[in-house]
C-alpha atoms as a PDB file:
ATOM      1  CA  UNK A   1     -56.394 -56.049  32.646  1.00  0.00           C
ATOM      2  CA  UNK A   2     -58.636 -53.418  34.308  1.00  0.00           C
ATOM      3  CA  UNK A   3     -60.892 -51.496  31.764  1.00  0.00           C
ATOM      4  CA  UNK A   4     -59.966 -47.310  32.372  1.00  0.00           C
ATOM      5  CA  UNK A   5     -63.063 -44.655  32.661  1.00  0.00           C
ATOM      6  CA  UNK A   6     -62.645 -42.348  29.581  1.00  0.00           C
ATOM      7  CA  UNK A   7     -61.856 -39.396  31.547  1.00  0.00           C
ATOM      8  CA  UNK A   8     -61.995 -35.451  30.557  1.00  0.00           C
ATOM      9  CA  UNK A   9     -58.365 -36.029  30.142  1.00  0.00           C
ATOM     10  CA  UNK A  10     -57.780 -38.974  28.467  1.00  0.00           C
ATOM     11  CA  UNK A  11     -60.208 -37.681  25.484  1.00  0.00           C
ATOM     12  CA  UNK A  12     -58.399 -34.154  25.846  1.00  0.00           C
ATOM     13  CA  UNK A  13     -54.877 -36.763  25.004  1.00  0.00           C
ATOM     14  CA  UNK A  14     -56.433 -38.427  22.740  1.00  0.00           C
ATOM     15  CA  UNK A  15     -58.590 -36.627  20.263  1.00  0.00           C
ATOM     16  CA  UNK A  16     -56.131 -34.017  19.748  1.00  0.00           C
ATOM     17  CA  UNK A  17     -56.762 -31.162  21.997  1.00  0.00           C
ATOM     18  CA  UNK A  18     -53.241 -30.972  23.284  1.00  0.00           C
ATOM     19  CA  UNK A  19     -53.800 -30.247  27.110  1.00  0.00           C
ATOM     20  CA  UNK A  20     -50.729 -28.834  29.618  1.00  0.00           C
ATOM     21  CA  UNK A  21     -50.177 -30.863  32.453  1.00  0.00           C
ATOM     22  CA  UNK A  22     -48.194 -29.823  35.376  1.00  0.00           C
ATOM     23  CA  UNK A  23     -45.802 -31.543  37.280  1.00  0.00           C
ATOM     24  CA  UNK A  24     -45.179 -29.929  41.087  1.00  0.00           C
ATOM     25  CA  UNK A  25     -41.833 -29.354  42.066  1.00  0.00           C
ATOM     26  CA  UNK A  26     -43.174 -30.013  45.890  1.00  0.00           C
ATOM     27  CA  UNK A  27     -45.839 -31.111  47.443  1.00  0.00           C
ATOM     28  CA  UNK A  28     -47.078 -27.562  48.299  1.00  0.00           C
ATOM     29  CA  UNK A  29     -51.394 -27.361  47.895  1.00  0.00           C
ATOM     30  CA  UNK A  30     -50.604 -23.361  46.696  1.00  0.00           C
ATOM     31  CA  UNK A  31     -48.603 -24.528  43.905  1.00  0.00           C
ATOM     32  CA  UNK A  32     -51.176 -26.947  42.678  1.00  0.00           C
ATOM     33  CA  UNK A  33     -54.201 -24.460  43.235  1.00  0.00           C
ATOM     34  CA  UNK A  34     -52.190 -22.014  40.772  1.00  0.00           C
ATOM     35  CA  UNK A  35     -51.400 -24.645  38.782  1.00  0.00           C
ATOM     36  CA  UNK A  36     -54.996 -25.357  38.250  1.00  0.00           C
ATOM     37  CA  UNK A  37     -56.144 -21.871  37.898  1.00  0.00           C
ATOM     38  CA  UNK A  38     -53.714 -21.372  35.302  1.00  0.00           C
ATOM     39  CA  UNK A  39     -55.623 -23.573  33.375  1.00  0.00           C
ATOM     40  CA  UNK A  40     -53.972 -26.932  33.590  1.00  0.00           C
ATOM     41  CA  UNK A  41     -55.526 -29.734  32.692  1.00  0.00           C
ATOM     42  CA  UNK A  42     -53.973 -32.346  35.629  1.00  0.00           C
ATOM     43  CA  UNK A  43     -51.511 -32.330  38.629  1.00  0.00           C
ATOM     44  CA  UNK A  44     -48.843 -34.554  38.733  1.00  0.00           C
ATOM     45  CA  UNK A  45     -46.958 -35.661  42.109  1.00  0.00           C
ATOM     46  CA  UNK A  46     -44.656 -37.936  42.608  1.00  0.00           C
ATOM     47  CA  UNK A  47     -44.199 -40.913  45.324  1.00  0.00           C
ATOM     48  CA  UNK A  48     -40.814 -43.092  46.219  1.00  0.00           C
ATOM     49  CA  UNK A  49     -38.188 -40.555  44.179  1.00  0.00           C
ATOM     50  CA  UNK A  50     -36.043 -38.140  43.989  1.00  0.00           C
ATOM     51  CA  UNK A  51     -36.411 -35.876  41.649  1.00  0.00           C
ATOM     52  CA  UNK A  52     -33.562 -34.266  40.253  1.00  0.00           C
ATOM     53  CA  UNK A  53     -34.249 -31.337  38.066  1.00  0.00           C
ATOM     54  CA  UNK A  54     -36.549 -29.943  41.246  1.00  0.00           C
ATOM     55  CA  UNK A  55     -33.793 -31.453  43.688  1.00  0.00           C
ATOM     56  CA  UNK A  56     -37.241 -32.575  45.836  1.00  0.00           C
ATOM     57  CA  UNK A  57     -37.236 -35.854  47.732  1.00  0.00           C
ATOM     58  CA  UNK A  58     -40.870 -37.662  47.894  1.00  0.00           C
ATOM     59  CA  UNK A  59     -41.832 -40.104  50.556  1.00  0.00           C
ATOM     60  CA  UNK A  60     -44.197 -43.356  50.474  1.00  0.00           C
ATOM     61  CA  UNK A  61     -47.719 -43.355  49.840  1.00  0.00           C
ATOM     62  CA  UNK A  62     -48.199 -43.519  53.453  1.00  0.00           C
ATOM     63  CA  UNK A  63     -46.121 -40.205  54.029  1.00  0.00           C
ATOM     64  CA  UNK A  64     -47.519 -38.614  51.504  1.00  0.00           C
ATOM     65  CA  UNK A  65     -50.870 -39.528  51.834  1.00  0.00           C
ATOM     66  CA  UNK A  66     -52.322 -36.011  54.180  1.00  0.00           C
ATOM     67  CA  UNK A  67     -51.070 -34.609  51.231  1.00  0.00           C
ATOM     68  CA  UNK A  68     -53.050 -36.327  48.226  1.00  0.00           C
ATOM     69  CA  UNK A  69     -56.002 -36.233  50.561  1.00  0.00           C
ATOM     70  CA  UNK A  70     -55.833 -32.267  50.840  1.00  0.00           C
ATOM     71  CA  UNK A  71     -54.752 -32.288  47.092  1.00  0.00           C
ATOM     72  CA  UNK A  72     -57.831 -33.999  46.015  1.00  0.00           C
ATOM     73  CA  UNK A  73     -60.173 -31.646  47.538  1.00  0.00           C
ATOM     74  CA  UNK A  74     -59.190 -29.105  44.801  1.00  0.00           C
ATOM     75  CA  UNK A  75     -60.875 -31.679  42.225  1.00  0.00           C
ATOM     76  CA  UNK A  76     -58.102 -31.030  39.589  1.00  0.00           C
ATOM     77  CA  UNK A  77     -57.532 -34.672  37.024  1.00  0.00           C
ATOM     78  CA  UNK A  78     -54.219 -35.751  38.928  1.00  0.00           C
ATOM     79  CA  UNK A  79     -51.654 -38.400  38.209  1.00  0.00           C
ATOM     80  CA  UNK A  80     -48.948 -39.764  39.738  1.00  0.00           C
ATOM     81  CA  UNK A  81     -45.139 -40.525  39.415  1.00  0.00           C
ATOM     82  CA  UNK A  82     -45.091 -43.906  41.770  1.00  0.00           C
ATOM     83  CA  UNK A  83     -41.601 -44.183  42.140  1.00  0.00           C
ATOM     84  CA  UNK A  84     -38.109 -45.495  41.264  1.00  0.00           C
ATOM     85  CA  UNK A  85     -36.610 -48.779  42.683  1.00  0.00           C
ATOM     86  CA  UNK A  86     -39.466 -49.178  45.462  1.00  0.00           C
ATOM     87  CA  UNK A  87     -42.887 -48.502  44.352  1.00  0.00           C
ATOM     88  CA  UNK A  88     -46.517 -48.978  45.609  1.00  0.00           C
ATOM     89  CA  UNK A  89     -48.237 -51.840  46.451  1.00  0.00           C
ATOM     90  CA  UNK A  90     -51.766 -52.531  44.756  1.00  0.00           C
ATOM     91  CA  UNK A  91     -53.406 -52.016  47.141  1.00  0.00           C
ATOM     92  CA  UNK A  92     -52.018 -48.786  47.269  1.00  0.00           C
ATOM     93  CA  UNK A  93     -52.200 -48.325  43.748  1.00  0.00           C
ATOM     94  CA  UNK A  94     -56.211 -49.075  44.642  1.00  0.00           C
ATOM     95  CA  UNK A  95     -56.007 -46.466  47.118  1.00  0.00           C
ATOM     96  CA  UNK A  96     -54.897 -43.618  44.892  1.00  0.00           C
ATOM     97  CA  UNK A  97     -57.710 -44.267  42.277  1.00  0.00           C
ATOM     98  CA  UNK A  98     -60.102 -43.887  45.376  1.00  0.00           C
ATOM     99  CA  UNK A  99     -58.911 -40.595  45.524  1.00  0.00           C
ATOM    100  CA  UNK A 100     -59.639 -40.031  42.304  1.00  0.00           C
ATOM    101  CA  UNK A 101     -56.153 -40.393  40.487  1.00  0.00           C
ATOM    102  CA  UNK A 102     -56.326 -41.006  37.151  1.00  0.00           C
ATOM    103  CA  UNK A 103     -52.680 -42.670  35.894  1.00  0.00           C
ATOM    104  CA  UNK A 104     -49.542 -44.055  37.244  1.00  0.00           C
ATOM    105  CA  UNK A 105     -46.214 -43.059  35.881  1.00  0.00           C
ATOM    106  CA  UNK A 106     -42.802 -44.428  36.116  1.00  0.00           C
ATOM    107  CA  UNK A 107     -39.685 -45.140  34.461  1.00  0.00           C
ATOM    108  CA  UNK A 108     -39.914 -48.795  31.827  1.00  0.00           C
ATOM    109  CA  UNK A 109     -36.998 -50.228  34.037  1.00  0.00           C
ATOM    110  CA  UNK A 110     -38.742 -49.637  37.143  1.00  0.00           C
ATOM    111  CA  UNK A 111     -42.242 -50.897  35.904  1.00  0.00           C
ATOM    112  CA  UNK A 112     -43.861 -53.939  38.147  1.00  0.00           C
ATOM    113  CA  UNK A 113     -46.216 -56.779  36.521  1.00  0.00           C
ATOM    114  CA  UNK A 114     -48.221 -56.217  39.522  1.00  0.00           C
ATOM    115  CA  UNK A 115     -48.682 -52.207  38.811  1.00  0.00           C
ATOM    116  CA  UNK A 116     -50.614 -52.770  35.731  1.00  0.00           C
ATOM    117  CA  UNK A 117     -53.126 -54.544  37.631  1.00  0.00           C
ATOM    118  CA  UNK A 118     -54.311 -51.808  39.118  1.00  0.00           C
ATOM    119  CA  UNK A 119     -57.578 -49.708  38.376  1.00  0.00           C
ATOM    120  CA  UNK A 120     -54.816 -46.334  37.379  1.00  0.00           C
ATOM    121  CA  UNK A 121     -53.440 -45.929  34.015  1.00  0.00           C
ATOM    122  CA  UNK A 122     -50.174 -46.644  32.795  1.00  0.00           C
ATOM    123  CA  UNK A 123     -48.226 -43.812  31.237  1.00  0.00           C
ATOM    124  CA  UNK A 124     -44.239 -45.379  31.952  1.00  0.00           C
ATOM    125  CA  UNK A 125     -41.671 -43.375  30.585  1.00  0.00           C
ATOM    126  CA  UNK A 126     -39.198 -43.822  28.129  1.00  0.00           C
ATOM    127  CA  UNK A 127     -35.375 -42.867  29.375  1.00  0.00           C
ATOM    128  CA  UNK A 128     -32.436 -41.398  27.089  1.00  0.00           C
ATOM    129  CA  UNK A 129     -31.419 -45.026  26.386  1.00  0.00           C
ATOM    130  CA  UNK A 130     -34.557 -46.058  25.462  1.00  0.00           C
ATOM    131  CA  UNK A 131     -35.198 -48.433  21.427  1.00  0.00           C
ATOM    132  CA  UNK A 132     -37.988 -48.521  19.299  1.00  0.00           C
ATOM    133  CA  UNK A 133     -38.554 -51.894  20.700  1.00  0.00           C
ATOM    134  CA  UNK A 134     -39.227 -50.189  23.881  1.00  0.00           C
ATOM    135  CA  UNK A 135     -41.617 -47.758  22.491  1.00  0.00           C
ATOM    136  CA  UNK A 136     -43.791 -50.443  20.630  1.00  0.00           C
ATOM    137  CA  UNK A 137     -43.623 -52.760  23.765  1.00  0.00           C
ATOM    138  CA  UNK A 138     -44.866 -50.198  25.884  1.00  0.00           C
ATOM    139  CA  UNK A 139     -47.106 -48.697  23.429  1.00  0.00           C
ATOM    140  CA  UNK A 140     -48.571 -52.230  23.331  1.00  0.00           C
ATOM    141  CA  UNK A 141     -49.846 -52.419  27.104  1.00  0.00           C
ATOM    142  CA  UNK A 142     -53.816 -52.030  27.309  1.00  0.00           C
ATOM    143  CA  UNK A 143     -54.725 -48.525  27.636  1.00  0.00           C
ATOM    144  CA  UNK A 144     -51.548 -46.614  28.245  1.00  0.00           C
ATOM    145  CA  UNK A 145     -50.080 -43.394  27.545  1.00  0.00           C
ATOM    146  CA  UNK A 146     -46.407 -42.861  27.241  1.00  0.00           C
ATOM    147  CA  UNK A 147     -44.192 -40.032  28.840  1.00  0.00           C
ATOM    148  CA  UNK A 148     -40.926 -39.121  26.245  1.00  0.00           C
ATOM    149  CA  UNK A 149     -38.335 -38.557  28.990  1.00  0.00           C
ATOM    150  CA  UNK A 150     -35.570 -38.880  26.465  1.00  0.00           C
ATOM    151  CA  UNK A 151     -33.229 -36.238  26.935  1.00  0.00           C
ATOM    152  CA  UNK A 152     -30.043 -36.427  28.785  1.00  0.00           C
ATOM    153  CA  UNK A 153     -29.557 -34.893  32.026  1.00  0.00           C
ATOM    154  CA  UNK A 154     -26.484 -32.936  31.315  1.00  0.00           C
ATOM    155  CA  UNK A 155     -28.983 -31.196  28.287  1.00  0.00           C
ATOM    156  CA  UNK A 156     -31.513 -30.636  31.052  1.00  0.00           C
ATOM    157  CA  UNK A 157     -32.973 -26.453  30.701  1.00  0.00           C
ATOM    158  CA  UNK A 158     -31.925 -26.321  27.376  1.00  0.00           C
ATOM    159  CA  UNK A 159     -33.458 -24.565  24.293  1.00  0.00           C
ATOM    160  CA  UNK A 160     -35.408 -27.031  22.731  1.00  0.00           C
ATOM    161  CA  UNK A 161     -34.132 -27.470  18.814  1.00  0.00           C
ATOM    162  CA  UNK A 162     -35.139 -29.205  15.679  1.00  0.00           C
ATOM    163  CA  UNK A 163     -33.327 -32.345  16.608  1.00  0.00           C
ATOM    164  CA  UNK A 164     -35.469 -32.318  19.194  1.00  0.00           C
ATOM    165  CA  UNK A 165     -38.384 -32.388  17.724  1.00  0.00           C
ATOM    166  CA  UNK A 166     -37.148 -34.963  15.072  1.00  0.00           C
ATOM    167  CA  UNK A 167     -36.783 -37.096  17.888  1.00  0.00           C
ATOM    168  CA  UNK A 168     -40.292 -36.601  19.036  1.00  0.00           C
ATOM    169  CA  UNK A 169     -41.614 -37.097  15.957  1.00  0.00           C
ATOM    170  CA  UNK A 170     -39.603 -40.444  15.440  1.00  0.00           C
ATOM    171  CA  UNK A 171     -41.393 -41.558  19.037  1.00  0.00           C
ATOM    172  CA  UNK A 172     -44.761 -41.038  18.025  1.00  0.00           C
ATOM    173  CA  UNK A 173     -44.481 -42.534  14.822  1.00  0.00           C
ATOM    174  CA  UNK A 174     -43.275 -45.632  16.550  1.00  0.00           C
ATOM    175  CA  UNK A 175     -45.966 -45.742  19.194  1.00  0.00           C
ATOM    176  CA  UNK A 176     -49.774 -46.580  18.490  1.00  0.00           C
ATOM    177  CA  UNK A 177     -50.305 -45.040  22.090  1.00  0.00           C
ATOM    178  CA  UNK A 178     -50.403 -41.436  22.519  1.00  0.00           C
ATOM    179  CA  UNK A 179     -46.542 -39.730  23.917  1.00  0.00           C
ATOM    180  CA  UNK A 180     -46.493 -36.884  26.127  1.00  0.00           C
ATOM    181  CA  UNK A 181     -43.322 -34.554  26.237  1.00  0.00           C
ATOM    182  CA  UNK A 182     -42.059 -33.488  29.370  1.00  0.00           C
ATOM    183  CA  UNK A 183     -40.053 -30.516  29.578  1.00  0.00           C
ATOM    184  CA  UNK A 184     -36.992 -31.444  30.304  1.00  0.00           C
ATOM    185  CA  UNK A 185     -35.859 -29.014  28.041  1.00  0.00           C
ATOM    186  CA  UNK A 186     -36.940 -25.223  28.570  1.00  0.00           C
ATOM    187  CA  UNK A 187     -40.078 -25.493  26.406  1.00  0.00           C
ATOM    188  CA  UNK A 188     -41.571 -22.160  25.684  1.00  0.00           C
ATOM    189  CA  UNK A 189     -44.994 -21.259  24.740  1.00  0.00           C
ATOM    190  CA  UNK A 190     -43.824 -20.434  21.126  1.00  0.00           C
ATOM    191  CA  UNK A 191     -42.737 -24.572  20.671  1.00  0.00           C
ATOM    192  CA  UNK A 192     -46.263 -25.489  21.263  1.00  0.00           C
ATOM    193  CA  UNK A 193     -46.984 -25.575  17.370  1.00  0.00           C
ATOM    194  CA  UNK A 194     -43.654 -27.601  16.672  1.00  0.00           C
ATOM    195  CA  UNK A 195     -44.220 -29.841  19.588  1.00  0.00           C
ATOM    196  CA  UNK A 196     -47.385 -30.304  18.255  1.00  0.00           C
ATOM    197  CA  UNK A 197     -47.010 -31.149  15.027  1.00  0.00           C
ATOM    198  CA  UNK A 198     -44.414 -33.385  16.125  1.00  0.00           C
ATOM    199  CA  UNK A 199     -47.382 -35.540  17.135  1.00  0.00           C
ATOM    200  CA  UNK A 200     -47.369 -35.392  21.218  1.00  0.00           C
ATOM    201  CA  UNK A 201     -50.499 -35.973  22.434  1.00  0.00           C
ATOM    202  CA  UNK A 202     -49.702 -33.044  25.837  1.00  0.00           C
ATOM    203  CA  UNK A 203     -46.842 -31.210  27.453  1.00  0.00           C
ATOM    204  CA  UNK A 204     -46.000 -32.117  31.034  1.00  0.00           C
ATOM    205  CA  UNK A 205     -44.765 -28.855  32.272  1.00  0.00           C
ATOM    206  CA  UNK A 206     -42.061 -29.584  35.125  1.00  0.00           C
ATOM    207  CA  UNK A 207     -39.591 -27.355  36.953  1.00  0.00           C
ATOM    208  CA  UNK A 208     -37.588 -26.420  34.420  1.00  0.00           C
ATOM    209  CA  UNK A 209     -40.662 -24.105  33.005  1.00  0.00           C
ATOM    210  CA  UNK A 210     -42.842 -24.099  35.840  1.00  0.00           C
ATOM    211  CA  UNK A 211     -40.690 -22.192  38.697  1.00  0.00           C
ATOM    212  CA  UNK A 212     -40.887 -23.257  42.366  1.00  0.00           C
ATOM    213  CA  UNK A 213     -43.582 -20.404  43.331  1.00  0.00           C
ATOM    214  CA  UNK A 214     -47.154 -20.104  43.519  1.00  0.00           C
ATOM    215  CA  UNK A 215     -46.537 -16.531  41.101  1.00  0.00           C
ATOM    216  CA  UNK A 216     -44.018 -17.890  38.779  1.00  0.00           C
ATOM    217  CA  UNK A 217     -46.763 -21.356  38.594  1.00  0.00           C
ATOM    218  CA  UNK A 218     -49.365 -19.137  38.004  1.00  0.00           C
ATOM    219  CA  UNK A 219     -48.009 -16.286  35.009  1.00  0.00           C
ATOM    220  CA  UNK A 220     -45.852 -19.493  33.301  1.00  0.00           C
ATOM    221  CA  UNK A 221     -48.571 -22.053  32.618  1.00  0.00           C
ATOM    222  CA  UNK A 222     -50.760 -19.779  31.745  1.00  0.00           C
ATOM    223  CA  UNK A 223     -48.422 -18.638  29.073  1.00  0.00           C
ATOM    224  CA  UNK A 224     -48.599 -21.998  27.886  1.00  0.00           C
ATOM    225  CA  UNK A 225     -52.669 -22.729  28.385  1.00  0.00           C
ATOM    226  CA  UNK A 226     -53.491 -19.339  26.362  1.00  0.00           C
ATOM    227  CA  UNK A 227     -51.357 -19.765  23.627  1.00  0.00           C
ATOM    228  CA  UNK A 228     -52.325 -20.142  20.498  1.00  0.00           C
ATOM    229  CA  UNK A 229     -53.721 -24.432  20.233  1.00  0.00           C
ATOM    230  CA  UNK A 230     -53.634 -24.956  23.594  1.00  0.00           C
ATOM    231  CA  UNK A 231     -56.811 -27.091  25.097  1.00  0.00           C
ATOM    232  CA  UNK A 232     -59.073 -24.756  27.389  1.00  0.00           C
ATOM    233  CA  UNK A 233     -60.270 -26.790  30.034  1.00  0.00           C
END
């Protein structure tokens, strides 16, 4: 297995710091930028998918790749959601950690021997139908972080609620890797302590919280980066 770099990030995930990562809703370079100056700690894009809580269609690596070149100018930690049924190839699993991204994310059921062979991170996701066994299993795999994509679509925008957080808690006892939340539920910058003490290692703001525009990106994370907790970059 390849050994990971201990990156800004990684210890931010790790050691307790509790950094906001954002997920774009499009590939748009004025999103990211006020993504970044709102004081997130990483970009995520995505490759191969459609994404349905943005209702954004992403291409190949190859189609994408202008735009991961420009995006990696900004010099933001950046990961990637690689895809659903077709993903990259190594090589172009290679090629995205020569542009300096850090981890690879994807669904468990889409999940490819050969992607863990490559020099990014693993961070797959647990879905709503998702067992302990599949947390530990995952949690097992040299060096990866998980992503707790466990809520239902039709619940999608929804106040987050105890249950909720019951659920998160269950998932990190379960896992000796650290779990990330995503909001698929309308997190708000007052959850932070609950989501926290639930034991999620970061938030992985999406859609749902983030808006589609450069103004809403930029006054909604930063709600979320200056609250009380939050990691300062």
């Amino acid at each position: 297995m390849p050994l990971y770099p201990e990156t800004p990030l990684y210890r931010a995930i790790t050691t307790g710091a509790f950094p906001i990562i954002v997920s774009l809703p499009r590939h748009d370079l004025d999103l990211a930028r006020a993504a970044f100056e709102a004081g997130a700690g990483a970009i995520k894009v995505h490759l191969n998918a459609f994404h349905r809580a943005s209702g954004t269609r992403f291409g190949s690596y190859a189609a994408e790749r202008p735009f991961l070149e420009q995006l990696a100018k900004l010099g933001a930690p950046m990961l990637v959601m690689a895809g659903q049924e077709t993903v990259p190839t190594l090589n172009e699993l290679n090629a995205l950690a020569d542009l300096g991204f850090e981890g690879f994310n994807v669904y468990v059921d889409h999940l490819q021997p050969h992607m863990l062979q490559s020099r990014l991170r693993p961070m797959p996701a647990l879905s709503s139908t998702s067992t302990d066994a599949d947390t530990m299993r995952l949690a097992a795999i040299p060096g990866a972080m998980l992503e707790a994509s466990i809520m239902d679509f039709a619940d999608y925008g929804t106040a987050l609620t105890p249950a909720d957080i019951a659920r998160y808690a269950h998932i990190a006892g379960q896992s000796s890797a650290p779990v990330i939340a995503p909001s698929q539920k309308k997190f708000t910058p007052a959850d932070m302590p609950a989501l926290r003490g639930s034991g999620m290692a970061a938030l992985l703001l999406g859609v749902i919280v983030t808006g589609t525009t450069p103004k809403d990106m930029l006054s909604r994370v930063a709600a979320f980066t200056k609250a009380p907790g939050a990691a300062v970059r």
